[in-house]
N, C-alpha and C. Protein backbone atom coordinates (compact mmCIF):
# COMPACT_ATOMS: atom_id res chain seq x y z
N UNK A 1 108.62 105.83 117.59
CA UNK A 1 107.44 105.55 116.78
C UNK A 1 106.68 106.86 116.56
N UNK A 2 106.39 107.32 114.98
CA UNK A 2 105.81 108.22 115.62
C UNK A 2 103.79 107.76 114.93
N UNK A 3 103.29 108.67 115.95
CA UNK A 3 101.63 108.78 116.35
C UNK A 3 101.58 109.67 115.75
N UNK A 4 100.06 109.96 115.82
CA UNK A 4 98.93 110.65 115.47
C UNK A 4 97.76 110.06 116.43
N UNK A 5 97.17 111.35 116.73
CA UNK A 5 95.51 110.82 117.93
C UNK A 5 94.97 110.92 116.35
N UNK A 6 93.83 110.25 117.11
CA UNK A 6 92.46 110.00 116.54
C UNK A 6 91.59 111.53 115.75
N UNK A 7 92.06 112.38 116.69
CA UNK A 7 91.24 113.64 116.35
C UNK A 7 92.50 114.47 115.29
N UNK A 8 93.52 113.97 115.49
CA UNK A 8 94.64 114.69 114.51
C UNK A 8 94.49 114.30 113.00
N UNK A 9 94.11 112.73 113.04
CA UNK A 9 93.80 111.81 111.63
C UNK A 9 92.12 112.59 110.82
N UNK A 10 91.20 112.52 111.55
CA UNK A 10 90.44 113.51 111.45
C UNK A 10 90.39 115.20 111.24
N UNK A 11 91.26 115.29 111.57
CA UNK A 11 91.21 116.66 111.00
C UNK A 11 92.19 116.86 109.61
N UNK A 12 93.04 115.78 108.96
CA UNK A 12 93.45 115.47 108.37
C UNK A 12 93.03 115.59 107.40
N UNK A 13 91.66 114.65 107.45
CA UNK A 13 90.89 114.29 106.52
C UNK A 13 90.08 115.12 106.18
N UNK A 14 89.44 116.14 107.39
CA UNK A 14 88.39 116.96 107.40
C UNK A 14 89.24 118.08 106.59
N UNK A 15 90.31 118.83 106.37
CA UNK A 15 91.14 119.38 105.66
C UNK A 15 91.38 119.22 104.25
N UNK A 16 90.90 117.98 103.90
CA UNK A 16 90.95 117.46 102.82
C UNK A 16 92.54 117.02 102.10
N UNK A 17 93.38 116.95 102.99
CA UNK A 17 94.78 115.99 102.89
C UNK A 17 94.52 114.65 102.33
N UNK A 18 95.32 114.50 101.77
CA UNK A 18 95.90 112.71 101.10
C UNK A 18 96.64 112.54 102.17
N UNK A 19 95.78 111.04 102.76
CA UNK A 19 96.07 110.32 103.29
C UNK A 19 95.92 108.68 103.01
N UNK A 20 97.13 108.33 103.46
CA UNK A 20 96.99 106.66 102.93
C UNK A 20 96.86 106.00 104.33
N UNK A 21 95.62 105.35 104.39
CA UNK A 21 95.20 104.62 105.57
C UNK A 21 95.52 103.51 105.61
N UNK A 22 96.16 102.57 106.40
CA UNK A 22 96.07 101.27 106.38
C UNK A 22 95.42 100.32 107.59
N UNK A 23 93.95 99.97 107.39
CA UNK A 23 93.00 99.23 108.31
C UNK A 23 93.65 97.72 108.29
N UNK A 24 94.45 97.23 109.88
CA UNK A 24 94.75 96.33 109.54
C UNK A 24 93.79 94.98 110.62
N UNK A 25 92.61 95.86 111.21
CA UNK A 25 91.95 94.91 111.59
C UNK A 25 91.71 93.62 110.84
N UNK A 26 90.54 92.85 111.51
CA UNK A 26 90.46 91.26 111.08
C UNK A 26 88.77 91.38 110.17
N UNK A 27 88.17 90.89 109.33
CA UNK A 27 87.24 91.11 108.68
C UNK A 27 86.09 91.35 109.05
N UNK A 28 86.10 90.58 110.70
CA UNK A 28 84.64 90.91 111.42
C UNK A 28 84.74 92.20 111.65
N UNK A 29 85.67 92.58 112.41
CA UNK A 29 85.82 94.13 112.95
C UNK A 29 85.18 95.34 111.54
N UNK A 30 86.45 95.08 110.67
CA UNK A 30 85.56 96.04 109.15
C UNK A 30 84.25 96.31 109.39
N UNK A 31 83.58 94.97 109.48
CA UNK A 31 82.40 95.29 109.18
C UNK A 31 81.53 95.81 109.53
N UNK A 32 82.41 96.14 111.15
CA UNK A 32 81.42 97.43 112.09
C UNK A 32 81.69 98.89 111.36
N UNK A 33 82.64 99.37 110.94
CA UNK A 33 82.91 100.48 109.81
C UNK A 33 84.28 100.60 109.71
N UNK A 34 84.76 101.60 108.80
CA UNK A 34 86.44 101.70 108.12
C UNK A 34 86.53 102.96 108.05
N UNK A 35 87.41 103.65 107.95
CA UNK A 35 87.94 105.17 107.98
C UNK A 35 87.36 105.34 106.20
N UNK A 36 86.89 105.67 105.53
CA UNK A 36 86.46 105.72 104.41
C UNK A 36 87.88 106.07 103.50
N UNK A 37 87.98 105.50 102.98
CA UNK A 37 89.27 105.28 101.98
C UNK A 37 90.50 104.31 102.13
N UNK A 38 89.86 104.00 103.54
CA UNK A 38 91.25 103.45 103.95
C UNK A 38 91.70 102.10 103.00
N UNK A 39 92.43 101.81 103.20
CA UNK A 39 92.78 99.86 102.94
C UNK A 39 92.52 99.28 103.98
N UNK A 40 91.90 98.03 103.74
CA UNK A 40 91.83 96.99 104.55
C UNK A 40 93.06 95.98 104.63
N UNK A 41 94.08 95.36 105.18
CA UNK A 41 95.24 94.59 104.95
C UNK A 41 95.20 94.12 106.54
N UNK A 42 94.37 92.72 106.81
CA UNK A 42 94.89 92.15 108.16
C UNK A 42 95.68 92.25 108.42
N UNK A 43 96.36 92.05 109.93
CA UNK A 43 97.88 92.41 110.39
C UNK A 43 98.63 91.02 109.90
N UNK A 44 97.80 89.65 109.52
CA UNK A 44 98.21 88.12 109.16
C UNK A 44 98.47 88.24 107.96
N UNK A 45 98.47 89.01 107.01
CA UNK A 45 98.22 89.24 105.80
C UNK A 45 99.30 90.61 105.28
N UNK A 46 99.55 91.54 106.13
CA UNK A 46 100.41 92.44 105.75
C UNK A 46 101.62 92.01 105.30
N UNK A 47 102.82 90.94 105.68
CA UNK A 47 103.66 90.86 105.02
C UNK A 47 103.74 90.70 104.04
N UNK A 48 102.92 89.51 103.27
CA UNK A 48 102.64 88.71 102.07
C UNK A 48 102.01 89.96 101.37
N UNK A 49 101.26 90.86 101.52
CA UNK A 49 101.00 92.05 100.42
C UNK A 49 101.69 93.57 100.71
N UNK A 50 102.60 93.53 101.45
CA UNK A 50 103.60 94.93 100.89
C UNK A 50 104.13 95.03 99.68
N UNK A 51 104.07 94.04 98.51
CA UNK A 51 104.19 94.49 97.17
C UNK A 51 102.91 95.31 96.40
N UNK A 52 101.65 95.64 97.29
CA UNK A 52 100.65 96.84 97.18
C UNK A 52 101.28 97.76 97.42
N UNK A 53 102.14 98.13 98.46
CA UNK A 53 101.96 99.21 98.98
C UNK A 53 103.17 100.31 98.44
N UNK A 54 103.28 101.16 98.55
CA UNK A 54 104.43 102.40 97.60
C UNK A 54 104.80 103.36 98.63
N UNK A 55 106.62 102.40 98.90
CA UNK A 55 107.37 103.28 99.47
C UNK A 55 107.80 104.30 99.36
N UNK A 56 107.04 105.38 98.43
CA UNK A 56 107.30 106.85 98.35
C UNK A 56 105.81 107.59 98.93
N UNK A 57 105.31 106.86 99.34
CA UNK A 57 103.63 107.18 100.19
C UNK A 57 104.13 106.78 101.86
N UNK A 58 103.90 107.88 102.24
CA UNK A 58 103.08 108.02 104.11
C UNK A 58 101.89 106.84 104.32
N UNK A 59 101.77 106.07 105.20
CA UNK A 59 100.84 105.76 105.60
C UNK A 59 100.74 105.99 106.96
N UNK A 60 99.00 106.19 107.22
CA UNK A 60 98.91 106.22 108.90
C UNK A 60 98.06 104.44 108.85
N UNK A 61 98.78 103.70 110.25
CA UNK A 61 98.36 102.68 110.52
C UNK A 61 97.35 102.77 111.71
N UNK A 62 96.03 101.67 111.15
CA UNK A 62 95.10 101.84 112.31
C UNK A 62 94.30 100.63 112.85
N UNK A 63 93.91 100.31 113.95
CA UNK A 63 93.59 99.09 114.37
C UNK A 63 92.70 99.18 115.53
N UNK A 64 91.89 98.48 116.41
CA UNK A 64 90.73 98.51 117.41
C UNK A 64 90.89 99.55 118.22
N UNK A 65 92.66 99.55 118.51
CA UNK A 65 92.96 100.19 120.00
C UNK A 65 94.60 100.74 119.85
N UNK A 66 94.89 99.55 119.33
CA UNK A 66 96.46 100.67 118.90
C UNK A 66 97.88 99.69 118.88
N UNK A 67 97.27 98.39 119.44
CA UNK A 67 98.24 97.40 119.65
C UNK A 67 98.91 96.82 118.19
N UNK A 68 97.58 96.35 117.53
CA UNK A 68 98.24 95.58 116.23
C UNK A 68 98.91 96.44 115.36
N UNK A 69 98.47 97.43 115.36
CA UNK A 69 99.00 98.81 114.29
C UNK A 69 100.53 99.35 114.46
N UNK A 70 100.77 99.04 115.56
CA UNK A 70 102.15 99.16 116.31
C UNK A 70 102.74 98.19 116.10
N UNK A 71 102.50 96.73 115.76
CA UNK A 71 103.31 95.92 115.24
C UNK A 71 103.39 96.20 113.64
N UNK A 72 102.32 96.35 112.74
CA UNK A 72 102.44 96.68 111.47
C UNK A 72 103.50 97.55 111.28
N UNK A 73 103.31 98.86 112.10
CA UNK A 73 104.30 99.87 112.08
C UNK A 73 105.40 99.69 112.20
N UNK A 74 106.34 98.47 112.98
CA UNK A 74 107.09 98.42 113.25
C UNK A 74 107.44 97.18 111.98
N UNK A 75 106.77 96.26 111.39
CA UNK A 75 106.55 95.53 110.28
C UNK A 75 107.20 96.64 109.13
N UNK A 76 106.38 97.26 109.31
CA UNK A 76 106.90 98.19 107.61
C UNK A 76 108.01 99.27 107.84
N UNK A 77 107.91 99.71 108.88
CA UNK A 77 109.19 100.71 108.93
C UNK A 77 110.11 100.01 109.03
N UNK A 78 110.35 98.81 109.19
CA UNK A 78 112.10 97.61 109.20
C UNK A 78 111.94 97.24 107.58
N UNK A 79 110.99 97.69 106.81
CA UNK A 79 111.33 97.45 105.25
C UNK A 79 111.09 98.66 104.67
N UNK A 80 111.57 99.45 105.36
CA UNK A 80 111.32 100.53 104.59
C UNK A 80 110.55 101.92 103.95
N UNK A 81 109.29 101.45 105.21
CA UNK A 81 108.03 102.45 104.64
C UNK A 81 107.98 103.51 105.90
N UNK A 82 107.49 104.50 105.29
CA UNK A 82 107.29 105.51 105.88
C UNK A 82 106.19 105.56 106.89
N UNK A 83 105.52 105.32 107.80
CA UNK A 83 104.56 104.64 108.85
C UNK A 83 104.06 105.68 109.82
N UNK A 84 102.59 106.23 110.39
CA UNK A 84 102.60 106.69 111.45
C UNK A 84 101.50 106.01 112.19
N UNK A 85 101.42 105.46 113.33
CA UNK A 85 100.46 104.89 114.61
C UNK A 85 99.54 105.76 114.76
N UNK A 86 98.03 105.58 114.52
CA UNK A 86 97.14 106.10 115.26
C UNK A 86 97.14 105.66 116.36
N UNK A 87 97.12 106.39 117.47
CA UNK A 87 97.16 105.87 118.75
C UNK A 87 95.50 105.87 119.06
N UNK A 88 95.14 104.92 120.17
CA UNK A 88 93.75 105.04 120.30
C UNK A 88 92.76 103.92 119.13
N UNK A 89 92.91 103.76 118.06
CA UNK A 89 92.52 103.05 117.05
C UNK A 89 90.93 103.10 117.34
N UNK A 90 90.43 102.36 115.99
CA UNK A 90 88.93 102.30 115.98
C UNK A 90 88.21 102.44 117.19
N UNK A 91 88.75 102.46 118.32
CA UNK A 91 87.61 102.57 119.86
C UNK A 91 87.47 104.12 120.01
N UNK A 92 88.69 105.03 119.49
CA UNK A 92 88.68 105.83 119.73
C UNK A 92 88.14 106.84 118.96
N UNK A 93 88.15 106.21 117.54
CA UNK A 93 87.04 106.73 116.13
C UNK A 93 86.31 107.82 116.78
N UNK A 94 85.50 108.58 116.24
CA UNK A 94 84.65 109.38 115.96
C UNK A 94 84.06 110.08 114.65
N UNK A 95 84.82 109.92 113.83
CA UNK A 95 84.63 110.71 112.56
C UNK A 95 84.03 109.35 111.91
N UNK A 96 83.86 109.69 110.74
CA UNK A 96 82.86 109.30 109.49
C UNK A 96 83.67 107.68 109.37
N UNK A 97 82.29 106.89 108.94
CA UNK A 97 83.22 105.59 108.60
C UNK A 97 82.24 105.04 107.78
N UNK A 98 82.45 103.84 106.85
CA UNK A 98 81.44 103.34 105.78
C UNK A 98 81.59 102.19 106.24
C-alpha cells in the first residue's frame, strides 16, 4: 500500500502540486472541515460513484484516522486506480481546511 503522512500531503499542497483528494468520511465528520479541494465520496458510496473518478489521475485517500481510507484504497486499486493512503487521517490534520 503505498502512504503519505499528513505533513507530506501538506507540503504537497503548500508547493502548490495537483492533487486529487478523496474525503471519504461520513457527512457529520465534513462538517468539522475538509482538506480544501478535496472530494467528499463516503466510503458507502464510493463504489456506486467511481464512474466520477479518472483513472489517469493519482488520488491521495483520506479519512478520521486511516482505517476507512485503506479500505477505499484497496476498493480502487482492485479496479484500477492509482491510490495513495494518508496515514494518520483527519486526527492527524494540521494544515488548512474549509
Amino acid at each position: 500500500m503505498k502512504k503519505l503522512s499528513t505533513s507530506e500531503v501538506k507540503m504537497l499542497l503548500n508547493e502548490g502540486k495537483s492533487v486529487n483528494i478523496i474525503d471519504v468520511r461520513e457527512v457529520e465528520e465534513v462538517k468539522e472541515g475538509m482538506i480544501p479541494g478535496a472530494i467528499h465520496i463516503p466510503l458507502g458510496l464510493l463504489e456506486f460513484r467511481l464512474h466520477e473518478l479518472d483513472k489517469e489521475k493519482d488520488y491521495i485517500i483520506v479519512c478520521r484516522s486511516g482505517g476507512r481510507s485503506a479500505r477505499a484504497y484497496e476498493l480502487l486499486e482492485s479496479r484500477g486506480y492509482t491510490v495513495t493512503n494518508m496515514t494518520g487521517g483527519m486526527l492527524d490534520w494540521n494544515g488548512e481546511t474549509k
